[in-house]
PDB file of N, CA and C in Angstrom:
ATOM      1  N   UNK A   1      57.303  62.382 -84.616  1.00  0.00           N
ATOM      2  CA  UNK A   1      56.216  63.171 -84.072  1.00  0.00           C
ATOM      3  C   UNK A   1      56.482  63.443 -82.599  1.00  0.00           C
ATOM      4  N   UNK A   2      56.527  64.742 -82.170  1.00  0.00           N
ATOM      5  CA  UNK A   2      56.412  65.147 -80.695  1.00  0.00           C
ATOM      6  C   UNK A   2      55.479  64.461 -79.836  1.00  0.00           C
ATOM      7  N   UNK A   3      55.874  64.010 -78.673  1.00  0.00           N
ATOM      8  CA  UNK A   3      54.930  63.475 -78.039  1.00  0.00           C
ATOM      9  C   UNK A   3      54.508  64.676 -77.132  1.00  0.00           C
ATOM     10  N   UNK A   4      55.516  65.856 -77.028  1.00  0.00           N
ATOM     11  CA  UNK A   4      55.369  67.170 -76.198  1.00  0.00           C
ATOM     12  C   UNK A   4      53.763  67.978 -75.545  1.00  0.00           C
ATOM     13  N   UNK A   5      53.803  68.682 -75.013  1.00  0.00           N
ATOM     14  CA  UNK A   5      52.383  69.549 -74.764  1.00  0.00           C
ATOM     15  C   UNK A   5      52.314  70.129 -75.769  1.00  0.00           C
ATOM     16  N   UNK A   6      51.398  70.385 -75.879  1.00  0.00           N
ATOM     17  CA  UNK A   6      50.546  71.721 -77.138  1.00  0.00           C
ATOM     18  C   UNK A   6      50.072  73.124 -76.741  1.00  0.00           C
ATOM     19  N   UNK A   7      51.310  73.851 -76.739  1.00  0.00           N
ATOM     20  CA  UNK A   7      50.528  75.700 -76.380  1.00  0.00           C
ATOM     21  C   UNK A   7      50.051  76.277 -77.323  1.00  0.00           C
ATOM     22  N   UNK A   8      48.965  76.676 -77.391  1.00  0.00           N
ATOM     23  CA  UNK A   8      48.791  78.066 -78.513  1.00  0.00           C
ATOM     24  C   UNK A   8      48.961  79.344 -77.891  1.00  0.00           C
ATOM     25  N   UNK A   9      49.447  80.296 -78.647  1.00  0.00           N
ATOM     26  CA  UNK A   9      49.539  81.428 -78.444  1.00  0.00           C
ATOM     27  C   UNK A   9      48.594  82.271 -79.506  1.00  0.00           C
ATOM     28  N   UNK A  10      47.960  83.088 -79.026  1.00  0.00           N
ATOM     29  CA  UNK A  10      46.202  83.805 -79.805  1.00  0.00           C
ATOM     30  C   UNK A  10      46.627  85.336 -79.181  1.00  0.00           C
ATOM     31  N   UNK A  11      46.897  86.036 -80.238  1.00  0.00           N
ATOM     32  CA  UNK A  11      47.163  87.599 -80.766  1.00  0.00           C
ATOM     33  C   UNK A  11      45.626  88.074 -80.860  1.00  0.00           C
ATOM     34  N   UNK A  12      45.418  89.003 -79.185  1.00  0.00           N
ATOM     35  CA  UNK A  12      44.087  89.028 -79.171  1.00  0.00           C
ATOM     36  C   UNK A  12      43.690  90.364 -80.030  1.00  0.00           C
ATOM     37  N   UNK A  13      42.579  90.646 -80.167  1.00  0.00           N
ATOM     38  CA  UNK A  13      41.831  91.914 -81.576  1.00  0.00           C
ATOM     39  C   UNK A  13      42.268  92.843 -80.307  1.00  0.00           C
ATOM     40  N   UNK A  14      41.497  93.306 -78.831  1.00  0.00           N
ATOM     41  CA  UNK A  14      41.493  94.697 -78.328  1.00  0.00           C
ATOM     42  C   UNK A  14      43.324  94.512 -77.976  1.00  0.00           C
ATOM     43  N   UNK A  15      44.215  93.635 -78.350  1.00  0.00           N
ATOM     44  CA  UNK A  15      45.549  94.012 -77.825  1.00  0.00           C
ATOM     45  C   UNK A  15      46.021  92.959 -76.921  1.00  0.00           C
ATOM     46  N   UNK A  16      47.364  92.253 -76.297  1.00  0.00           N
ATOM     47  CA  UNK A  16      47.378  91.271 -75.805  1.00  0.00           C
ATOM     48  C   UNK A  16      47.506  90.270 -76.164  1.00  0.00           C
ATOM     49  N   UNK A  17      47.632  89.319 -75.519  1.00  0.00           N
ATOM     50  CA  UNK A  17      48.505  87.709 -75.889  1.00  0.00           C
ATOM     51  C   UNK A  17      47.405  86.789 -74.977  1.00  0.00           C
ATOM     52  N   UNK A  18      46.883  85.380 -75.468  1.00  0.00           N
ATOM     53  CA  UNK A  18      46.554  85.055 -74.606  1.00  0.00           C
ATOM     54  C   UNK A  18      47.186  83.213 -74.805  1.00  0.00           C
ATOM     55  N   UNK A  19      47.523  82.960 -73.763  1.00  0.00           N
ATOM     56  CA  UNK A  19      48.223  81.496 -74.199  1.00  0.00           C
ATOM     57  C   UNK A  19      47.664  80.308 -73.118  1.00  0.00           C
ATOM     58  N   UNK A  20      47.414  79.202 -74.057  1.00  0.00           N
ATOM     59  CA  UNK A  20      46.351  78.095 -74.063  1.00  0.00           C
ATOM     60  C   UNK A  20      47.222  76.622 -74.065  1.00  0.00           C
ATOM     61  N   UNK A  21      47.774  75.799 -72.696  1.00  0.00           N
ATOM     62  CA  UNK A  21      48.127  74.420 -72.569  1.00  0.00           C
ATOM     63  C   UNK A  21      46.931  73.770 -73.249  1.00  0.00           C
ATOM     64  N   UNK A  22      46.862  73.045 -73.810  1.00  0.00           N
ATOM     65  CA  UNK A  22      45.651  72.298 -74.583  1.00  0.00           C
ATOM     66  C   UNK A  22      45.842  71.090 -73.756  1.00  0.00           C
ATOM     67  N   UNK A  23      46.632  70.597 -73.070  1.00  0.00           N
ATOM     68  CA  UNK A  23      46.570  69.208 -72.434  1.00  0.00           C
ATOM     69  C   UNK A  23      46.280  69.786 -71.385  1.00  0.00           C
ATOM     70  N   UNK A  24      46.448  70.225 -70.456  1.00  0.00           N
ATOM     71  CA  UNK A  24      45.967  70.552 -69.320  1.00  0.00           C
ATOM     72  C   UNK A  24      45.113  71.133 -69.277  1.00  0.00           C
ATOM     73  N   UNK A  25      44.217  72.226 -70.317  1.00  0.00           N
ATOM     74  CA  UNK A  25      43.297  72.900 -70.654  1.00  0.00           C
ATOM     75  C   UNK A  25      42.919  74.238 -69.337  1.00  0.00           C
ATOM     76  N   UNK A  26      44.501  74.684 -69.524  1.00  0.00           N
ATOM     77  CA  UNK A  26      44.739  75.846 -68.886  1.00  0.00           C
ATOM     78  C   UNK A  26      45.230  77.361 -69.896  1.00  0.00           C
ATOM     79  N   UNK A  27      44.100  78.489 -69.415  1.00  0.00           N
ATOM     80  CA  UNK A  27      44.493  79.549 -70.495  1.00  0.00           C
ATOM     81  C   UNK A  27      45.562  80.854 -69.567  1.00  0.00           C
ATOM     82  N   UNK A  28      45.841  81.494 -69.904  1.00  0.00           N
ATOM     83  CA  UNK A  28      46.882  82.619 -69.378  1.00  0.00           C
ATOM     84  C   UNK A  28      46.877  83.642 -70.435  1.00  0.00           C
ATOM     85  N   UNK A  29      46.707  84.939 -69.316  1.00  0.00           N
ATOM     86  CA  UNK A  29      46.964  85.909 -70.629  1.00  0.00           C
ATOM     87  C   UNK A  29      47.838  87.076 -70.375  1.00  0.00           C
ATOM     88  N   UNK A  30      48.560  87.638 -71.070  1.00  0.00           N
ATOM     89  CA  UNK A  30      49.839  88.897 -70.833  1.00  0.00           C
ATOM     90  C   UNK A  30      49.317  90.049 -72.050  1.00  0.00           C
ATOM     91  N   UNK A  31      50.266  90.924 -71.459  1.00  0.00           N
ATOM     92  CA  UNK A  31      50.642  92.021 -72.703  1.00  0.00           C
ATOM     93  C   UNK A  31      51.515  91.659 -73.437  1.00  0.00           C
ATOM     94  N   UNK A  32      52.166  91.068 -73.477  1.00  0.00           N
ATOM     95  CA  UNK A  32      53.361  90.406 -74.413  1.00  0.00           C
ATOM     96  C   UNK A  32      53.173  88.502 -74.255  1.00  0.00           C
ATOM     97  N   UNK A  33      53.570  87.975 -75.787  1.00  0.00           N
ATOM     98  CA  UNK A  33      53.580  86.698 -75.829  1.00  0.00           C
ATOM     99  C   UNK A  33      54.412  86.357 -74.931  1.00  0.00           C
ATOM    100  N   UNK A  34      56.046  86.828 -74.292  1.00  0.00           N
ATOM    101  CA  UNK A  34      56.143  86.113 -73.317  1.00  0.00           C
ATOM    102  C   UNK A  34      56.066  86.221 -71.542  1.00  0.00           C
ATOM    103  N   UNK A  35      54.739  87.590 -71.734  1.00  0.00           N
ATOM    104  CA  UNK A  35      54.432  87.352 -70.112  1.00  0.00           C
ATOM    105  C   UNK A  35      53.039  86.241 -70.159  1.00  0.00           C
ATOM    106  N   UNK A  36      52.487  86.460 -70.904  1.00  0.00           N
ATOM    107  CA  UNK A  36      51.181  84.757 -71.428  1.00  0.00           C
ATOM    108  C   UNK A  36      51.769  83.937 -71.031  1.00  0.00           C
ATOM    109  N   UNK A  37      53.052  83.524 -71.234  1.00  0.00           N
ATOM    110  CA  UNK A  37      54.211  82.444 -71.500  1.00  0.00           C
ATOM    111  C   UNK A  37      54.106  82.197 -70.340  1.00  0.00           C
ATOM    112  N   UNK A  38      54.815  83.299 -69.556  1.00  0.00           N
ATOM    113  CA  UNK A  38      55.312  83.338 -68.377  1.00  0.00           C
ATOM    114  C   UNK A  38      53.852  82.837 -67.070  1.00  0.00           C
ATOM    115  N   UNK A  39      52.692  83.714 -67.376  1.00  0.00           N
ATOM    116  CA  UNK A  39      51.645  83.544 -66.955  1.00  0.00           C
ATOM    117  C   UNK A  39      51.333  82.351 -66.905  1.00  0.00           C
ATOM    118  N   UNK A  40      51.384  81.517 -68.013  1.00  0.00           N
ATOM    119  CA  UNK A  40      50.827  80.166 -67.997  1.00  0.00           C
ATOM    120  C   UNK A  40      51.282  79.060 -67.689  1.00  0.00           C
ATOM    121  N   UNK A  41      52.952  79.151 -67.328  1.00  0.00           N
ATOM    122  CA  UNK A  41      53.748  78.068 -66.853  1.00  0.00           C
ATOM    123  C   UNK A  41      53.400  78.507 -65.151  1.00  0.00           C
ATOM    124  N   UNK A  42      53.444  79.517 -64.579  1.00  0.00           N
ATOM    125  CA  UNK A  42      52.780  79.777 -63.014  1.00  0.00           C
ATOM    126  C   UNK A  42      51.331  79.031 -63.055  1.00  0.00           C
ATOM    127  N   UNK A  43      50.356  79.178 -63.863  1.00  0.00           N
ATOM    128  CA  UNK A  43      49.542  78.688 -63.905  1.00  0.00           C
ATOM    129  C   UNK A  43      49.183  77.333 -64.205  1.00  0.00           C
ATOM    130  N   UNK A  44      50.078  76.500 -64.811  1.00  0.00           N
ATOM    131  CA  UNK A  44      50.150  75.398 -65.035  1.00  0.00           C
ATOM    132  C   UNK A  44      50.552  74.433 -63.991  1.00  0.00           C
ATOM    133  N   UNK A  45      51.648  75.680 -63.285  1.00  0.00           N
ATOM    134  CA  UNK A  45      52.494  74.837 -62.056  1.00  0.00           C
ATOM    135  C   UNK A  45      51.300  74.794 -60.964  1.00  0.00           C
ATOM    136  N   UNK A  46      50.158  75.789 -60.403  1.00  0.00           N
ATOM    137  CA  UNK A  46      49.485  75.567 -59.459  1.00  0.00           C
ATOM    138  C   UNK A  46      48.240  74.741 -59.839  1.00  0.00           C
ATOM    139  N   UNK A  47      48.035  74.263 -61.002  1.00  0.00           N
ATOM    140  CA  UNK A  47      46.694  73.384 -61.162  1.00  0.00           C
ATOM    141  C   UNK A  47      47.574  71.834 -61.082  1.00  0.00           C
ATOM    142  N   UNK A  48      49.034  71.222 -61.584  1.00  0.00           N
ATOM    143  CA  UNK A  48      49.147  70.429 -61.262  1.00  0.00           C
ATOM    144  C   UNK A  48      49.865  69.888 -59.760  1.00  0.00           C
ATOM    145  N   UNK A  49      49.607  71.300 -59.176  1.00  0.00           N
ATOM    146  CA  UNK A  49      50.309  70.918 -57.286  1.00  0.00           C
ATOM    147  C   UNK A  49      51.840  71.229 -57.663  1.00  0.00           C
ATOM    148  N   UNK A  50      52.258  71.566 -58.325  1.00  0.00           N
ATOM    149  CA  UNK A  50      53.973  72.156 -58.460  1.00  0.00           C
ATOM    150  C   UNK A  50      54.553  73.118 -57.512  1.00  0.00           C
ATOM    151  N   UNK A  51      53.102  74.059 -57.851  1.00  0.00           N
ATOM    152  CA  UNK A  51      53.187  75.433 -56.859  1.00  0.00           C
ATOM    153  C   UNK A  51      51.683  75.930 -56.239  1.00  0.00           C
ATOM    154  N   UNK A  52      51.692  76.531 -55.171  1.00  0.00           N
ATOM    155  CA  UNK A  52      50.510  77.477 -54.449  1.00  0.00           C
ATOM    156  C   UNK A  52      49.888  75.753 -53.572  1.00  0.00           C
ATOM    157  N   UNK A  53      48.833  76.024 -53.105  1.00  0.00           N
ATOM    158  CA  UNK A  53      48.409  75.399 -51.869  1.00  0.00           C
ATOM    159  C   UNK A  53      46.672  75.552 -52.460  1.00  0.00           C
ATOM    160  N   UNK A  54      46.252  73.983 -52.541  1.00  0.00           N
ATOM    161  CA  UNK A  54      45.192  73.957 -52.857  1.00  0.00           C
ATOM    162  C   UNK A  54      44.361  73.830 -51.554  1.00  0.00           C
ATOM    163  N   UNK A  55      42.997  74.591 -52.020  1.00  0.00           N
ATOM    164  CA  UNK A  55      41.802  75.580 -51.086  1.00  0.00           C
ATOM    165  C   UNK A  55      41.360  74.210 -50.460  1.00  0.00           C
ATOM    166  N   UNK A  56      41.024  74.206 -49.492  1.00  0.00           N
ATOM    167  CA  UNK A  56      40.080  72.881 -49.079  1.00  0.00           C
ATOM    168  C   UNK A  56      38.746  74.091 -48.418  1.00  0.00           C
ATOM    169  N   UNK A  57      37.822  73.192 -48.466  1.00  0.00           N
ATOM    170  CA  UNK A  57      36.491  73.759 -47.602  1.00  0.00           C
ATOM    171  C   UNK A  57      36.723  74.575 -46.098  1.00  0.00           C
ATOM    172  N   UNK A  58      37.978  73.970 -45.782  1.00  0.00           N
ATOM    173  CA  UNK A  58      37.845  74.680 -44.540  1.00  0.00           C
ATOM    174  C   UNK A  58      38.848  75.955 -44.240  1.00  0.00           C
ATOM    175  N   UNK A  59      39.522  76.270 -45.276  1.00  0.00           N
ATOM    176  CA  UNK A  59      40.533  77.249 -46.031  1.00  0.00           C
ATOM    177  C   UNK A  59      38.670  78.000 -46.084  1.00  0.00           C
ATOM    178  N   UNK A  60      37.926  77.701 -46.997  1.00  0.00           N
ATOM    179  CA  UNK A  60      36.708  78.747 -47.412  1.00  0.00           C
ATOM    180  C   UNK A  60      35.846  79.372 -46.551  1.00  0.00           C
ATOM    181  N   UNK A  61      35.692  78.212 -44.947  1.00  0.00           N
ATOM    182  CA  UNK A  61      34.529  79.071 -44.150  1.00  0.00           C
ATOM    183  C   UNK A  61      36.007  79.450 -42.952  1.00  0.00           C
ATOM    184  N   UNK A  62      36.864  79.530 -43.361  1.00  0.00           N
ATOM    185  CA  UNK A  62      37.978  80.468 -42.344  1.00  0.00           C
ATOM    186  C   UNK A  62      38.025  81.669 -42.808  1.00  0.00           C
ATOM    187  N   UNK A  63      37.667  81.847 -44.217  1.00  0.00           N
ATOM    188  CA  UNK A  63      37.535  82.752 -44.776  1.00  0.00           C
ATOM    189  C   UNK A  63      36.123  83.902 -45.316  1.00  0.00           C
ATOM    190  N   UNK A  64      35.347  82.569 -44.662  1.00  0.00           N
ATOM    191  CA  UNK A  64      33.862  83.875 -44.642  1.00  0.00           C
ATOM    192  C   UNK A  64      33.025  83.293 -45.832  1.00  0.00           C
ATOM    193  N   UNK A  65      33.811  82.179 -46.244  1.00  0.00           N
ATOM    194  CA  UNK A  65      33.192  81.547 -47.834  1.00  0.00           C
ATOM    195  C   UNK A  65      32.452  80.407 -47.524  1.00  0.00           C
ATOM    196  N   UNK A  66      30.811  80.545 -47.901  1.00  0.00           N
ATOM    197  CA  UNK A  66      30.332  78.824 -48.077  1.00  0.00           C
ATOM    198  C   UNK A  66      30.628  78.030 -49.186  1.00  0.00           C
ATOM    199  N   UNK A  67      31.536  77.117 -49.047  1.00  0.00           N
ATOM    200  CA  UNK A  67      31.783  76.147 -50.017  1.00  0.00           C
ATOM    201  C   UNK A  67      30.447  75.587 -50.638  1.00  0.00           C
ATOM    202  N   UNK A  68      29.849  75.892 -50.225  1.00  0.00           N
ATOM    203  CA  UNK A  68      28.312  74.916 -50.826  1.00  0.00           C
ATOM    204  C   UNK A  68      27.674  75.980 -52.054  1.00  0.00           C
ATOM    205  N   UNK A  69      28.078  77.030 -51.621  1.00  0.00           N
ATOM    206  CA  UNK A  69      27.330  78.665 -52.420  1.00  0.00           C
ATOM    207  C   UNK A  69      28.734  78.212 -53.788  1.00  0.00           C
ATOM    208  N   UNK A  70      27.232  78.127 -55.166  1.00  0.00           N
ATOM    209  CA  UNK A  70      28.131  78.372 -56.368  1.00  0.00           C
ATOM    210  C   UNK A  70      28.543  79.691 -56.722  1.00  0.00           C
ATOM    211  N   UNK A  71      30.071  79.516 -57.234  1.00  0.00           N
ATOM    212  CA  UNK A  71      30.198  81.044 -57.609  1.00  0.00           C
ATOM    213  C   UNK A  71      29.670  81.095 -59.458  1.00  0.00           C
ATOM    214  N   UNK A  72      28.907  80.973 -59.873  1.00  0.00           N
ATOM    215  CA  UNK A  72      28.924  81.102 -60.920  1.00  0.00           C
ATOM    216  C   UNK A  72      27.499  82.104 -61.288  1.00  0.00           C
ATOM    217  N   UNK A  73      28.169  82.936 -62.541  1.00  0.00           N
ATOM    218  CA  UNK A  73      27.211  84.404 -62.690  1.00  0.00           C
ATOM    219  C   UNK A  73      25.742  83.449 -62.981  1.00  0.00           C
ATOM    220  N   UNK A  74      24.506  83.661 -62.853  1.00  0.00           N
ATOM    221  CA  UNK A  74      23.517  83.184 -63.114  1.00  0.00           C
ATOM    222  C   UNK A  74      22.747  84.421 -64.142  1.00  0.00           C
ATOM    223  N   UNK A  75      21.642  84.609 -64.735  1.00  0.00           N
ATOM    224  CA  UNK A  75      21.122  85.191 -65.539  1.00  0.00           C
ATOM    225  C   UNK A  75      20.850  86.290 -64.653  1.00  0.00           C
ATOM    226  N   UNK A  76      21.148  87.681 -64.884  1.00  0.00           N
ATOM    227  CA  UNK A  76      20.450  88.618 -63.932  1.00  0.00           C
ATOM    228  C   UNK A  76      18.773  88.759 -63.810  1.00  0.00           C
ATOM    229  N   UNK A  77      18.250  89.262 -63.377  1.00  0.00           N
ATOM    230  CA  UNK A  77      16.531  88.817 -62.888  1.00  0.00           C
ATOM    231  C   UNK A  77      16.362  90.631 -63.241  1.00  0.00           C
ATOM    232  N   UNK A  78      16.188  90.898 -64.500  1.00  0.00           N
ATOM    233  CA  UNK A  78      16.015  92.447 -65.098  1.00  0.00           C
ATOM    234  C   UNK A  78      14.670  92.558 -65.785  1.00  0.00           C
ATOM    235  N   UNK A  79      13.636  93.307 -66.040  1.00  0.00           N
ATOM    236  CA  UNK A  79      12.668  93.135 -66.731  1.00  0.00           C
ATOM    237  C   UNK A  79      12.491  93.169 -68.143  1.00  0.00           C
ATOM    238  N   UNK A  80      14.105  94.165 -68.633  1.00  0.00           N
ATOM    239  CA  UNK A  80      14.284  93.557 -70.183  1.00  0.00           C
ATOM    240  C   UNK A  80      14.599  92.215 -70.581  1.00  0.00           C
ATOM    241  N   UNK A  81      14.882  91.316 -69.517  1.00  0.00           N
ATOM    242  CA  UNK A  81      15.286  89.851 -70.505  1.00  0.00           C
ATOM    243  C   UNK A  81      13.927  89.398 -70.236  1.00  0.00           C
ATOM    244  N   UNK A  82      12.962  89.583 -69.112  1.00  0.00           N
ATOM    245  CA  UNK A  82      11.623  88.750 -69.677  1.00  0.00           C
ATOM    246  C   UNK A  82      11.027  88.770 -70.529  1.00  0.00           C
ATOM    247  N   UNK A  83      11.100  89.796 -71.304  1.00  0.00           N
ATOM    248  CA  UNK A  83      10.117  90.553 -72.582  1.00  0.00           C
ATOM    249  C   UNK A  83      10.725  89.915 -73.310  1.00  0.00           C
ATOM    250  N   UNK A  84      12.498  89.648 -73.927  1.00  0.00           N
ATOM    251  CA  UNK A  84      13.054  89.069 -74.759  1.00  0.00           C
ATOM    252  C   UNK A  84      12.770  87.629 -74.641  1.00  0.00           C
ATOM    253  N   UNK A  85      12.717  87.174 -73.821  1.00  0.00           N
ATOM    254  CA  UNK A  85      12.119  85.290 -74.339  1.00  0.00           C
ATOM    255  C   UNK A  85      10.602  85.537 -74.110  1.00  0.00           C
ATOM    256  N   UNK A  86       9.686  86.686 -74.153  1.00  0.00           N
ATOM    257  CA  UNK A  86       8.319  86.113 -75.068  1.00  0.00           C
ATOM    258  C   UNK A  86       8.229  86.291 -76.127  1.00  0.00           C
ATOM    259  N   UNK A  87       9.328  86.952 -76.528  1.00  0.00           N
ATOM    260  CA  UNK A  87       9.616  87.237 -78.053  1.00  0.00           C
ATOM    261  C   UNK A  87      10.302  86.640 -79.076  1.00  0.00           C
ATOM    262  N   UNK A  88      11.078  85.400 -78.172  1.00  0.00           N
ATOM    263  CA  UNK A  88      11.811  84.830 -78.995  1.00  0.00           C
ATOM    264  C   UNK A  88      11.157  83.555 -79.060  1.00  0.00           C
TER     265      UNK A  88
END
């Protein structure tokens, strides 16, 4: 039995390759299975410090960024989604 990493490679429906380290739980995606490939070993190399230069807080407000501000999408504040949860 391999003790090796585990990639999947996923033949996406609109077109495209998208490829998935399962141990590191890093995804990458190309137009061809081996730019995914290619994509995801760059990508693999900068999450374990191989390659690129990890951000510190003060990399973020040199840059105009509050480290404290989440970047993550929140629910937009629209008057069609209020109507939908009194309805649901």
């Amino acid at each position: 039995m391999s003790t090796g990493r585990e990639i999947r490679l996923i033949e996406e429906d609109e077109g495209g390759w998208s490829a998935i380290d399962e141990d590191f739980g890093v995804v990458s995606c190309g137009d061809t299975r081996e730019e995914a490939l290619e994509m995801l070993d760059e990508a693999v190399a900068v999450h374990t410090g191989e390659a690129g230069k990890i951000i510190t807080n003060e990399d973020l407000e040199e840059w105009g960024l509050d480290p404290d501000e989440s970047d993550e999408v929140g629910v937009p504040d629209v008057p069609w989604l209020d109507s939908a949860d009194k309805t649901a």
